[in-house]
Protein backbone atom coordinates (compact mmCIF):
# COMPACT_ATOMS: atom_id res chain seq x y z
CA UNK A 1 16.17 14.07 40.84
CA UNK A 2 14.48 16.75 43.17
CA UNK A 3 11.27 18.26 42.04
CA UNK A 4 13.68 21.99 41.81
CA UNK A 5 16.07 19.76 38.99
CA UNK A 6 12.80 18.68 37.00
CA UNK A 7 10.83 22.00 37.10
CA UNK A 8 14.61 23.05 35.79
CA UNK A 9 14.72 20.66 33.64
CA UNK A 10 11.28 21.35 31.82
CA UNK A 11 12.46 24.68 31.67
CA UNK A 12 15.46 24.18 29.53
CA UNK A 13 13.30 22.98 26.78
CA UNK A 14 11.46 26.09 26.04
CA UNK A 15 13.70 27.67 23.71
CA UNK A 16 13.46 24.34 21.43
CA UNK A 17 9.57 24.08 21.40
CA UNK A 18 9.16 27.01 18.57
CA UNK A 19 8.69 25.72 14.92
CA UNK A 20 10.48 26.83 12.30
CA UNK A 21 8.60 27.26 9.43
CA UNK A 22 11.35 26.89 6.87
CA UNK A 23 12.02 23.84 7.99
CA UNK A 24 8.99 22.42 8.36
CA UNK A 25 8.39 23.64 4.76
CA UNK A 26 11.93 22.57 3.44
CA UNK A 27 11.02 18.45 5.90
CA UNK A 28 8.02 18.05 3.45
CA UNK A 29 9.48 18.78 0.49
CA UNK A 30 12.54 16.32 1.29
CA UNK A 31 10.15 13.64 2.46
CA UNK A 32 6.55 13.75 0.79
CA UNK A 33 8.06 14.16 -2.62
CA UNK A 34 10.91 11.33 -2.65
CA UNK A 35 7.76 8.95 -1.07
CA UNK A 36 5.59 9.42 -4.00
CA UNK A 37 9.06 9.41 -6.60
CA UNK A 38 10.04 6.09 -5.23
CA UNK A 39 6.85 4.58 -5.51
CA UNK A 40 6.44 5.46 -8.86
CA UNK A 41 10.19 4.22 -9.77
CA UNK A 42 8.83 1.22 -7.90
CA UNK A 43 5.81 0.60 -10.25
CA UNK A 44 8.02 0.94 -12.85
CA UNK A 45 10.24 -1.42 -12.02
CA UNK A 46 7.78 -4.14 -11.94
CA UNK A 47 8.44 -4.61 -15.67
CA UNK A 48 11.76 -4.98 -14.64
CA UNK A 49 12.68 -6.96 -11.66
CA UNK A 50 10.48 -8.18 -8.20
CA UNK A 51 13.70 -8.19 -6.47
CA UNK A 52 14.22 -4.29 -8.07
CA UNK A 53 10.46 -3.04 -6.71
CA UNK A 54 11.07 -4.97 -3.01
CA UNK A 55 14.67 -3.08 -2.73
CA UNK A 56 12.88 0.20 -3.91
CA UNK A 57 9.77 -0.38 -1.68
CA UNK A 58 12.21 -0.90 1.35
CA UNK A 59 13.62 2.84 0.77
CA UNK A 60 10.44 4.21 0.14
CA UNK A 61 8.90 2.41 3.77
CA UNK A 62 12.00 4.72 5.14
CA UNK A 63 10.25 8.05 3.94
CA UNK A 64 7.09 6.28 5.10
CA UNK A 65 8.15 6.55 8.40
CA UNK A 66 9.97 9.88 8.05
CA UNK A 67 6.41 10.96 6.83
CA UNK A 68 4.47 9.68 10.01
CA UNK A 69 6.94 11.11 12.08
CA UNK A 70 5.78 14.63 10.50
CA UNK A 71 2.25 13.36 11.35
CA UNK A 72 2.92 12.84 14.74
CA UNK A 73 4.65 16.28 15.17
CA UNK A 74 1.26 17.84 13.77
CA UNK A 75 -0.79 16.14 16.56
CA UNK A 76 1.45 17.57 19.05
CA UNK A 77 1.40 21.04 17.14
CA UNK A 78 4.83 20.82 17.13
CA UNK A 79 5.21 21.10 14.05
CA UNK A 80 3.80 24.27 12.45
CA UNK A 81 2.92 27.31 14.97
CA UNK A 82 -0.52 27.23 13.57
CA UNK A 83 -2.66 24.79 14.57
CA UNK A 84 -4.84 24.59 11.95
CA UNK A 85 -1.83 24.18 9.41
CA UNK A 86 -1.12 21.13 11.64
CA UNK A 87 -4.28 19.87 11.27
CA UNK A 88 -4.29 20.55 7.79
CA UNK A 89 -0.81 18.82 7.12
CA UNK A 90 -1.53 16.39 9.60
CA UNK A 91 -5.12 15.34 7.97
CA UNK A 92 -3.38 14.86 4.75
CA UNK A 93 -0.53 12.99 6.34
CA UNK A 94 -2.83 10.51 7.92
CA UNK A 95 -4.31 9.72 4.73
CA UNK A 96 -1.12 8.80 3.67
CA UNK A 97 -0.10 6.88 6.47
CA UNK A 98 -4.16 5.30 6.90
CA UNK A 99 -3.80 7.07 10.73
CA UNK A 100 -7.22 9.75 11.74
CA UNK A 101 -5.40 12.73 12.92
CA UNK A 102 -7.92 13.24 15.71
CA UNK A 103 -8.66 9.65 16.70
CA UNK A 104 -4.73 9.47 16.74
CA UNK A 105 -4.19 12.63 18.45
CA UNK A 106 -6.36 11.53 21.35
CA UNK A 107 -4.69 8.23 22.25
CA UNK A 108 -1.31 9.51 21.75
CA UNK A 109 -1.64 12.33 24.26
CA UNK A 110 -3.62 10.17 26.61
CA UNK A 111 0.04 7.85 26.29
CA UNK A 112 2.25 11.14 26.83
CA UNK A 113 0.08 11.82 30.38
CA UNK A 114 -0.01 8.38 31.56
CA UNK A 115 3.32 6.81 30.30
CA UNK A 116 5.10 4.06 32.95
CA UNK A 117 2.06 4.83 35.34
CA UNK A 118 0.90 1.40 36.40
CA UNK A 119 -2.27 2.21 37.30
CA UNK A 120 -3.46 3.89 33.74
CA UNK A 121 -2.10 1.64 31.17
CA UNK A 122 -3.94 0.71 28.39
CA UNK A 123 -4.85 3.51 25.98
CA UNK A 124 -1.71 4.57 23.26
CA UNK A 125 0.44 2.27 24.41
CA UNK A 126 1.56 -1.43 24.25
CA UNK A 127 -0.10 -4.21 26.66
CA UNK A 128 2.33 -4.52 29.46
CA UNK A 129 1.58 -6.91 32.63
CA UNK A 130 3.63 -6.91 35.38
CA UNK A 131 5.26 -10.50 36.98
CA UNK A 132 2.13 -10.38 39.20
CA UNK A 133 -1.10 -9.70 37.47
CA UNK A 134 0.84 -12.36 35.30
CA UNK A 135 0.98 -14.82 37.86
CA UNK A 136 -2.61 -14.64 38.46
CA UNK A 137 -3.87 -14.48 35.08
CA UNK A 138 -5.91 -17.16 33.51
CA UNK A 139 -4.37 -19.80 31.34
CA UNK A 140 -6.26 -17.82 28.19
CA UNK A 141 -5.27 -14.77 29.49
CA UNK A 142 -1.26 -16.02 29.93
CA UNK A 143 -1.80 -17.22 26.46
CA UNK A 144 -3.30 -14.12 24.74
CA UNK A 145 -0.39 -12.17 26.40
CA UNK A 146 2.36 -14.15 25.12
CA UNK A 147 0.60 -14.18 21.73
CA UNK A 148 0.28 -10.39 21.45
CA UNK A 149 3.98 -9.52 22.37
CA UNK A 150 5.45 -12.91 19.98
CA UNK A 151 7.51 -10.83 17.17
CA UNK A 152 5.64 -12.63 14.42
CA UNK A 153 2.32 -11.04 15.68
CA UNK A 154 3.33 -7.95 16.81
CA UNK A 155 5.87 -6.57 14.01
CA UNK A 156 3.94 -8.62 11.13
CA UNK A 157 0.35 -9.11 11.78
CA UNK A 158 0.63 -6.18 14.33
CA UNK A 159 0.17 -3.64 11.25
CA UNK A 160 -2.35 -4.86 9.67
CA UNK A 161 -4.79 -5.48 12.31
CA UNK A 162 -3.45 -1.68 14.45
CA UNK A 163 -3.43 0.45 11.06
CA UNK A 164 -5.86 -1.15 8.71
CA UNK A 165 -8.81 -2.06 11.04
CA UNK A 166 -8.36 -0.84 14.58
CA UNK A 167 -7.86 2.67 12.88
CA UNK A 168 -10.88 2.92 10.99
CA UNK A 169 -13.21 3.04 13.73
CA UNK A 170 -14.09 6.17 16.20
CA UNK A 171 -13.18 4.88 19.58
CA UNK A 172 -16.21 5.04 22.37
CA UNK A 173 -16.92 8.47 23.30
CA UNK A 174 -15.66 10.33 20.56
CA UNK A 175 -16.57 13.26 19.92
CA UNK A 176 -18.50 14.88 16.75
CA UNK A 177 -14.97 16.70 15.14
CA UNK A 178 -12.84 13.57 16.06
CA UNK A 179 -15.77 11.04 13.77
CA UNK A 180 -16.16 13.34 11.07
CA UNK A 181 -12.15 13.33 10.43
CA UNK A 182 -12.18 9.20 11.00
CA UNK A 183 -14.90 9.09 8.20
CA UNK A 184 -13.23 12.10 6.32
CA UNK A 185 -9.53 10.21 6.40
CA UNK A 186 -11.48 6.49 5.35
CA UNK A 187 -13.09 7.78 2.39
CA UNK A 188 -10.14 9.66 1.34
CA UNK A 189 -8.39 6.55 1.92
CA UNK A 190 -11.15 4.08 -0.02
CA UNK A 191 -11.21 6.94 -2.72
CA UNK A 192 -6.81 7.30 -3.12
CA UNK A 193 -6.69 3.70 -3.24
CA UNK A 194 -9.91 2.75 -5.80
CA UNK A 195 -8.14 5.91 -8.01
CA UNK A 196 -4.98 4.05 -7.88
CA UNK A 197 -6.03 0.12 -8.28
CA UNK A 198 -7.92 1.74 -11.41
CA UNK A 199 -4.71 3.73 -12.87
CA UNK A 200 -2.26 0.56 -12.59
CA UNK A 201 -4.45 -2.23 -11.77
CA UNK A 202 -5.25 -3.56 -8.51
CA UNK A 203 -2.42 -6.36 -8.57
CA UNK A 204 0.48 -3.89 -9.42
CA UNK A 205 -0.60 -1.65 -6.58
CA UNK A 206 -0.90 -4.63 -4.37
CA UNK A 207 2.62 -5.41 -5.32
CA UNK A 208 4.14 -1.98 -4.44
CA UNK A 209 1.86 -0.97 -1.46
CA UNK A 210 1.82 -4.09 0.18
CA UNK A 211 5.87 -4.32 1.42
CA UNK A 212 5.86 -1.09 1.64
CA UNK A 213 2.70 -0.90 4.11
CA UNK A 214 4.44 -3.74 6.13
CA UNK A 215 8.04 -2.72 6.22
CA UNK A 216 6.54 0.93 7.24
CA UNK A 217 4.36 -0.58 9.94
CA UNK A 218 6.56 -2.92 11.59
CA UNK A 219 9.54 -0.37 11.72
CA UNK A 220 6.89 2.26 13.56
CA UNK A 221 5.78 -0.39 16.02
CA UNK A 222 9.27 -1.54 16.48
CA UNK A 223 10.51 2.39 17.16
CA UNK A 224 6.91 2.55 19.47
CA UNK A 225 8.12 -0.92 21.11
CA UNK A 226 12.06 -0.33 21.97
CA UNK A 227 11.43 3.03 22.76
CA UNK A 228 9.92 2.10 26.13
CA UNK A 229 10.85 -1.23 26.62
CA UNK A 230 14.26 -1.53 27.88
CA UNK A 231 15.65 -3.94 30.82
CA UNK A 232 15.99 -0.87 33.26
CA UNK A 233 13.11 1.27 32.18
CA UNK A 234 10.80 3.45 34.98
CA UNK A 235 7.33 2.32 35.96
CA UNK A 236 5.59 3.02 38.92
CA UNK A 237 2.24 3.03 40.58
CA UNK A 238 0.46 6.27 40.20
CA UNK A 239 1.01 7.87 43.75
CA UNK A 240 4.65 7.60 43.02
CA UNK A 241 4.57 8.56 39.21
CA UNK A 242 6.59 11.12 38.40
CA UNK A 243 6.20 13.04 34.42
CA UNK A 244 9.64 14.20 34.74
CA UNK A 245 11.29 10.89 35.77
CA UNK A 246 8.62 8.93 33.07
CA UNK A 247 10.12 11.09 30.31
CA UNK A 248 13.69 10.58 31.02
CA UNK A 249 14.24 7.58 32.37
CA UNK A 250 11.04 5.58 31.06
CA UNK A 251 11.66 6.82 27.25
CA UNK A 252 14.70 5.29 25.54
CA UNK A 253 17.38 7.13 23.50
CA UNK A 254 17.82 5.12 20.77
CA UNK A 255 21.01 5.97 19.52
CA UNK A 256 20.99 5.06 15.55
CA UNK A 257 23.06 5.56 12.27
CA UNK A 258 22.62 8.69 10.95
CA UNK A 259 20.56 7.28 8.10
CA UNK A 260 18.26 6.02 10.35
CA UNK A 261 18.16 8.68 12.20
CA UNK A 262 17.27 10.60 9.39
CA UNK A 263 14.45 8.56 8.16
CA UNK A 264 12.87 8.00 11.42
CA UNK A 265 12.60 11.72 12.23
CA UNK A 266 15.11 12.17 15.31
CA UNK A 267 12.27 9.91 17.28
CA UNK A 268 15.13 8.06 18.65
CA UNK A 269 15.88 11.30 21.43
CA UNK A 270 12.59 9.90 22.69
CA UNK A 271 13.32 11.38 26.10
CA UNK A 272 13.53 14.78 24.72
CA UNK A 273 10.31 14.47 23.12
CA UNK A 274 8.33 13.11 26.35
CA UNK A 275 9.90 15.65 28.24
CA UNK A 276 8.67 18.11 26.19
CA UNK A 277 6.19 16.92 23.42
CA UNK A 278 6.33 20.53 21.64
CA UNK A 279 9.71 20.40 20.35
CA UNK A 280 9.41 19.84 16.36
CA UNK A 281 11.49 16.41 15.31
CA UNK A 282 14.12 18.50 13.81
CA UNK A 283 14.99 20.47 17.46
CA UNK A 284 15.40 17.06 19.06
CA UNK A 285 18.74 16.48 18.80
CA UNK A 286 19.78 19.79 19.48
CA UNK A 287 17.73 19.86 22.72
CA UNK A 288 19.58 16.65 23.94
CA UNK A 289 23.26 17.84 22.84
CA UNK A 290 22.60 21.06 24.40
CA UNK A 291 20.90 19.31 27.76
CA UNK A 292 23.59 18.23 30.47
CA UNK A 293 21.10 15.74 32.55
CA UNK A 294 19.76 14.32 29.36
CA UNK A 295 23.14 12.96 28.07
CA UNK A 296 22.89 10.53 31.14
CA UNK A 297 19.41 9.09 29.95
CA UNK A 298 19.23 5.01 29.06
CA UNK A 299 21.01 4.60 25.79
CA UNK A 300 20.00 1.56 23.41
CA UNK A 301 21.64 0.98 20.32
CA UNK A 302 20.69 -0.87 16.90
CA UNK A 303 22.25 -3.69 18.30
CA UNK A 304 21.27 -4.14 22.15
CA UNK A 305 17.55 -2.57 20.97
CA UNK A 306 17.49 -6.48 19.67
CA UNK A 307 17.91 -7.69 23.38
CA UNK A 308 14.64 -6.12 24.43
CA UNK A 309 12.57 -8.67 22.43
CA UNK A 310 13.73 -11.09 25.24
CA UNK A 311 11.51 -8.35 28.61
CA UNK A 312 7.98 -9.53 28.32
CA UNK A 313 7.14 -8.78 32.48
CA UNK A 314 7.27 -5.57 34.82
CA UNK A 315 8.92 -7.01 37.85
CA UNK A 316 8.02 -4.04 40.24
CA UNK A 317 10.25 -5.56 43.18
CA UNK A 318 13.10 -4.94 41.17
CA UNK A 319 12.26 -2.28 38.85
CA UNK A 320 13.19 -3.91 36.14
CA UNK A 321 12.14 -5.71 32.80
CA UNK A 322 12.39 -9.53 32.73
CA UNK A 323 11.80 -12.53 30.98
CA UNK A 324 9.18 -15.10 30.95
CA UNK A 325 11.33 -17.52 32.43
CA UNK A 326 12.70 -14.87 35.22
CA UNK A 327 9.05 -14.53 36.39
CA UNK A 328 8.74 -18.12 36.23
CA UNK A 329 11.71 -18.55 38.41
CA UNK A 330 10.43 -15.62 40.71
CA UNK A 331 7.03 -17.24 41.48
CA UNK A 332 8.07 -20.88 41.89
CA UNK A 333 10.46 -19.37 44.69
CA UNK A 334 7.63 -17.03 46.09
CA UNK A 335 5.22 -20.92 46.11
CA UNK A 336 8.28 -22.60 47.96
CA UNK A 337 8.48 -19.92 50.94
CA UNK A 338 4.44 -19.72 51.16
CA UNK A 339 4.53 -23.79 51.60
């Protein structure tokens, strides 16, 4: 792709990038309100059935997500023209979903400027090593690697540790606006949930918060996880980085049911949105349909998305994604042609 396709390219996404306040309006009513209906009906149903509340908490984790994804668009200020509205909206949003909007804001568009460049990983995104730095870790090191990316860790205790404690804390450097809405968004938080524990009783809201914290959590890390890690995905050191390329090929489209689709926000058309963070989550499909070179992007579907649990290692040789015992293979051969 020649630097004339990708200026092109960037181009073609400008009439997309306006929000529509109608919809935006019409997305939180749709969303917000069915969250807060189904956890009610799931309180209720405590009286009834565990089995009842756990199939009601999974739907209501669905708008949970649908919810951050209206979040996200506010830290892009995608997703009202305003920006205060978006801070607003996306204040109250974060609350919600226990994410500061600024703290938040901050990593994520540090992770839209460096994404797939080797040489600025490791703010906003997921800890990546390549088949090298892996071969020379430490035995700890190899260790604390393979326990951060096991599934059990990542997708269970992964939420918990990211969203509960990592997230209350301003990170070094912040500055005075971005701590004052981390404190602002914990006491809300401490206050929502002490008003809540008091209303029902700390157990019952335990009950109906807790699966649907969890089943929220690990389905955003999951989207977070597939959407860049896929066996032929783009990485490259940062005198050979490219945005253009890191958006399109380096972001997944995750093709889903429309359900799914619906309830994560259109986050799957992840290309669209790294190629052009401004689009609001409802213009995403629309930009890809209407895009010629995006329809050629790396598809993963709900079923080969599962294969991607199996790339742990950037093999920069081959550009690709491998496993554990790939790298394995690749440095034992590398040992037998050094002796």
């Amino acid at each position: 792709m020649t630097k004339q396709m990708q200026t092109q390219l960037r181009k073609q996404m400008a009439p997309y990038e306006k929000a529509n306040l109608k919809t935006s309006v019409f997305q939180i009513i749709n969303t917000i309100i069915p969250f807060f209906l189904l956890w009610f009906l799931a309180y209720k149903s405590l009286s009834i059935s565990y089995v009842l509340t756990l199939a009601i908490a999974l739907i209501a984790s669905g708008f949970l997500v649908r919810i951050f994804i209206i979040f996200h668009d506010c830290c892009h200020y995608s997703f009202f023209k305003n920006r205060k509205a978006n801070k607003i909206l996306g204040t109250i949003t974060g609350i919600i979903t226990v994410f500061p909007f600024s703290q938040w804001q901050h990593d994520h568009s540090v992770h839209h400027a460096t994404s797939s460049n080797l040489d600025k990983r490791g703010v906003g995104d997921i800890w990546m090593l390549t088949v090298e730095e892996y071969s020379q870790a430490s035995f700890w090191q190899r260790l604390g690697y393979r326990l951060y990316r096991n599934p059990i860790i990542m997708f269970g205790f992964g939420p918990i540790y990211q969203f509960l404690i990592v997230n209350r804390f301003n990170r070094r450097g912040a500055k005075t606006k971005e701590r004052l809405n981390t404190y602002l968004t914990n006491i809300s938080i401490v206050i929502l949930y002490s008003f809540m524990c008091w209303a029902i009783g700390w157990e019952a809201f335990l009950l109906v918060q807790g699966p649907i914290f969890l089943i929220s959590g690990s389905a955003g890390i999951w989207l977070f996880y597939v959407q860049h890690t896929f066996e032929d995905s783009y990485f490259e050191a940062d005198e050979h980085w490219e945005y253009v390329k890191a958006a399109v090929e380096g972001s997944s489209f995750y093709k889903l049911p429309k359900l799914l689709q619906w309830l994560t926000g259109n986050i799957g058309y992840h290309h669209v949105h790294h190629l052009s963070p401004r689009v609001p989550n409802y213009k995403l499909e629309e930009a890809h349909n209407n895009t010629e070179p995006l329809r050629n992007v790396p598809t993963v579907s709900l079923k080969t998305s599962l294969l991607s649990l199996r790339f742990h290692l950037w093999d920069e040789v081959n550009k690709r994604f491998v496993t554990y015992k790939e790298a394995a293979d690749y440095m034992n051969n590398n040992m037998k042609k050094v002796i």
